[in-house]
N, C-alpha and C. Protein backbone atom coordinates (compact mmCIF):
# COMPACT_ATOMS: atom_id res chain seq x y z
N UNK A 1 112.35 92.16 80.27
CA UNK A 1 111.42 93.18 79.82
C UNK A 1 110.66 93.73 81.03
N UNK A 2 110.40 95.04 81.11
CA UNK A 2 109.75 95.76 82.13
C UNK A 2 108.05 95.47 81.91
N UNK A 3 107.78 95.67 83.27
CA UNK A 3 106.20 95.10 83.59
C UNK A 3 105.50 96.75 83.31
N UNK A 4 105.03 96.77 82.59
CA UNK A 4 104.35 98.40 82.11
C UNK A 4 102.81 98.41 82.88
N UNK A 5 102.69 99.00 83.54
CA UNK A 5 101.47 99.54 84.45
C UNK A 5 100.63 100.40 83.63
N UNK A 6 99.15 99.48 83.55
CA UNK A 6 98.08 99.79 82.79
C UNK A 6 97.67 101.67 83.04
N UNK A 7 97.57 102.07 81.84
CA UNK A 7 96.85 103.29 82.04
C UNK A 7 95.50 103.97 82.33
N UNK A 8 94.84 102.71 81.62
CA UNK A 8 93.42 102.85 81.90
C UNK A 8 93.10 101.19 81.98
N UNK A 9 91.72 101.15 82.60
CA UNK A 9 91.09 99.66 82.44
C UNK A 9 89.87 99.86 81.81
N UNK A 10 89.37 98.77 81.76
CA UNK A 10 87.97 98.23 81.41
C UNK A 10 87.02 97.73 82.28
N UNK A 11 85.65 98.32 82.25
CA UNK A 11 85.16 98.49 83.29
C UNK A 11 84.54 96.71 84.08
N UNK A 12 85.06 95.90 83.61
CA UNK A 12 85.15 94.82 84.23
C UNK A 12 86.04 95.02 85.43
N UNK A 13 87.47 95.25 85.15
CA UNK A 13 88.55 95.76 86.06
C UNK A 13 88.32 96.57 86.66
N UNK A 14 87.73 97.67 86.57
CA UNK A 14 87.57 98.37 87.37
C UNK A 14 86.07 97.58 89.01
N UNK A 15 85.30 97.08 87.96
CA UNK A 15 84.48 96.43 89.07
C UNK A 15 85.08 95.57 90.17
N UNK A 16 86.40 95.03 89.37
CA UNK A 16 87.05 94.15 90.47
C UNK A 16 88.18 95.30 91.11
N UNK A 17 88.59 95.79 91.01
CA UNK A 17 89.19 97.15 91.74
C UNK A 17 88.54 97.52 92.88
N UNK A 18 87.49 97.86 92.52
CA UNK A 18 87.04 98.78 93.74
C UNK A 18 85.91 97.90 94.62
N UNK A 19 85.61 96.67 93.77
CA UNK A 19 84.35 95.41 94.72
C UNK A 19 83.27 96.30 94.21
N UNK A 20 82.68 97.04 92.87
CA UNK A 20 81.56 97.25 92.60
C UNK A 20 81.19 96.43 91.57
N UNK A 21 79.45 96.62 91.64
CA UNK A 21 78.95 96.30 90.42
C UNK A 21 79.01 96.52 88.68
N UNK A 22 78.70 96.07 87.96
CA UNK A 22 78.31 96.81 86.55
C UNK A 22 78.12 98.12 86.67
N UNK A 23 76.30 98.02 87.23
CA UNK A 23 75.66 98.97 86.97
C UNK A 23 76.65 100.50 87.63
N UNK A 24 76.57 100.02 89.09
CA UNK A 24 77.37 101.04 90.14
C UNK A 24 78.42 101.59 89.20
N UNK A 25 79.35 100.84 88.91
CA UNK A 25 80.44 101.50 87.85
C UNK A 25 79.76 102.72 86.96
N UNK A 26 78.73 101.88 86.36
CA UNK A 26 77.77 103.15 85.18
C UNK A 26 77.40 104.29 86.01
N UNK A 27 76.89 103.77 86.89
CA UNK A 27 75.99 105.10 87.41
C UNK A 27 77.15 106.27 87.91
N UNK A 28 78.60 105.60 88.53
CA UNK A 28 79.49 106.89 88.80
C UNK A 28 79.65 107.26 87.22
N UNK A 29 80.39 106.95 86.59
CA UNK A 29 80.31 107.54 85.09
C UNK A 29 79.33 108.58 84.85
N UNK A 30 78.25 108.06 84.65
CA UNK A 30 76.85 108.69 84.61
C UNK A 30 77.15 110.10 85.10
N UNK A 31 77.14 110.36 86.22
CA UNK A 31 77.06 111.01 87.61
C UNK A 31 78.50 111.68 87.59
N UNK A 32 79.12 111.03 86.45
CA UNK A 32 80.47 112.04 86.21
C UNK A 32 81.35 112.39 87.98
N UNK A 33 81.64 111.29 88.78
CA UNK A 33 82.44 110.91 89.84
C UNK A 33 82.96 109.91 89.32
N UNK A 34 83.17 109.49 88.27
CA UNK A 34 84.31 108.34 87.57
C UNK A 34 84.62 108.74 86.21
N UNK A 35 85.78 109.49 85.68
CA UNK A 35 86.19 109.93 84.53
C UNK A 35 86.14 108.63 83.50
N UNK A 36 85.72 108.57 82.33
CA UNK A 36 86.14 107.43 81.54
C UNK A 36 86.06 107.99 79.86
N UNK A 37 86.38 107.63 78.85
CA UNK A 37 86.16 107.67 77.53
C UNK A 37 85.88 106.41 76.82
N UNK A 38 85.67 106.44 75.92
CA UNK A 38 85.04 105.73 74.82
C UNK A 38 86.82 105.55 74.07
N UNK A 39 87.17 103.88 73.58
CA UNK A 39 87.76 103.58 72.84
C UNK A 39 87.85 102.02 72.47
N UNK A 40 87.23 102.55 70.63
CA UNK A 40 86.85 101.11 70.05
C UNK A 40 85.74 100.54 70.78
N UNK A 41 84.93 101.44 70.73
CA UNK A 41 83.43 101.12 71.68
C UNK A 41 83.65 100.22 72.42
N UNK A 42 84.74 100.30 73.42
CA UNK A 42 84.69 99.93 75.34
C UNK A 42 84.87 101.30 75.82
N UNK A 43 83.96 100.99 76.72
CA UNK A 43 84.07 102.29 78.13
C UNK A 43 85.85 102.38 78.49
N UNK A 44 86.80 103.05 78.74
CA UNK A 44 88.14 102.61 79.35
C UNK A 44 87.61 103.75 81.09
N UNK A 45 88.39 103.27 81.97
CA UNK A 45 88.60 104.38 82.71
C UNK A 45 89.71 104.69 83.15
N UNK A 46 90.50 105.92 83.16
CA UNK A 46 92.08 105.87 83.65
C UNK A 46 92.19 105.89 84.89
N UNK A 47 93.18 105.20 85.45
CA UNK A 47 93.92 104.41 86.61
C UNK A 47 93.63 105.82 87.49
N UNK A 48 93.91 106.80 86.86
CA UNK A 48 94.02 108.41 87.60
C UNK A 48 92.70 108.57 87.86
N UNK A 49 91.56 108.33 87.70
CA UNK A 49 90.28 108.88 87.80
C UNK A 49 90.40 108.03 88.42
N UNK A 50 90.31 106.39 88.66
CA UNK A 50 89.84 105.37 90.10
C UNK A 50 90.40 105.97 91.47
N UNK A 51 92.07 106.41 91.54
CA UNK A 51 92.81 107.26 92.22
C UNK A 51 91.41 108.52 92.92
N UNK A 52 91.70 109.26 91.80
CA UNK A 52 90.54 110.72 92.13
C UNK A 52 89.28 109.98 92.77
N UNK A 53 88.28 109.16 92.54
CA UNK A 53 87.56 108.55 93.06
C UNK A 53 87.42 108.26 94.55
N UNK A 54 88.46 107.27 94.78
CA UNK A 54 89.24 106.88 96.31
C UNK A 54 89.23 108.35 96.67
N UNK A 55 89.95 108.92 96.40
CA UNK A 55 90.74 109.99 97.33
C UNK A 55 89.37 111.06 97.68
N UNK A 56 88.31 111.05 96.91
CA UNK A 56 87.26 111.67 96.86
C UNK A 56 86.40 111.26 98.05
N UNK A 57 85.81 110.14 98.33
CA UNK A 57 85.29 109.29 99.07
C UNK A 57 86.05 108.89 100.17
N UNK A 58 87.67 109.23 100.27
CA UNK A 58 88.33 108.92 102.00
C UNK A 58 88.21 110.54 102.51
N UNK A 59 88.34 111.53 101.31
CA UNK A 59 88.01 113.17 102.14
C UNK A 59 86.79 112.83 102.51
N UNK A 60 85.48 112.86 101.86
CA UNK A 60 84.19 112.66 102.75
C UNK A 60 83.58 111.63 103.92
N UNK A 61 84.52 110.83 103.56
CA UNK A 61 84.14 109.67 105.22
C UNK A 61 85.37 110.37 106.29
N UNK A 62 86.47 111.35 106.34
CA UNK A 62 86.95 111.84 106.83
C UNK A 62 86.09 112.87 108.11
């Protein structure tokens, strides 16, 4: 059986993704620099927005 690559995570995962906090996670959300939705009241965020994120933050330390 094939190993299927998550579409979105949970913002636990995502804290361990990127080495942030809780809050930090919230506040990009917040601040709408981290795309996420609501499903089954968990935050999810897609794999593509952590992507957009990175790529956001290596153009400006560029």
């Amino acid at each position: 059986m094939a190993h299927i690559a998550p579409v979105a995570l949970k913002v636990p995962e995502v804290m361990e993704a990127l080495g942030l906090s809780r809050s930090k996670v919230y506040d990009l959300i917040r601040a709408k620099k981290l795309g996420s939705f609501k499903e089954g009241g968990s935050r999810r965020i897609p794999v593509a927005a952590i992507h957009d994120y990175v790529r956001t933050k290596m153009e400006e330390a560029a």
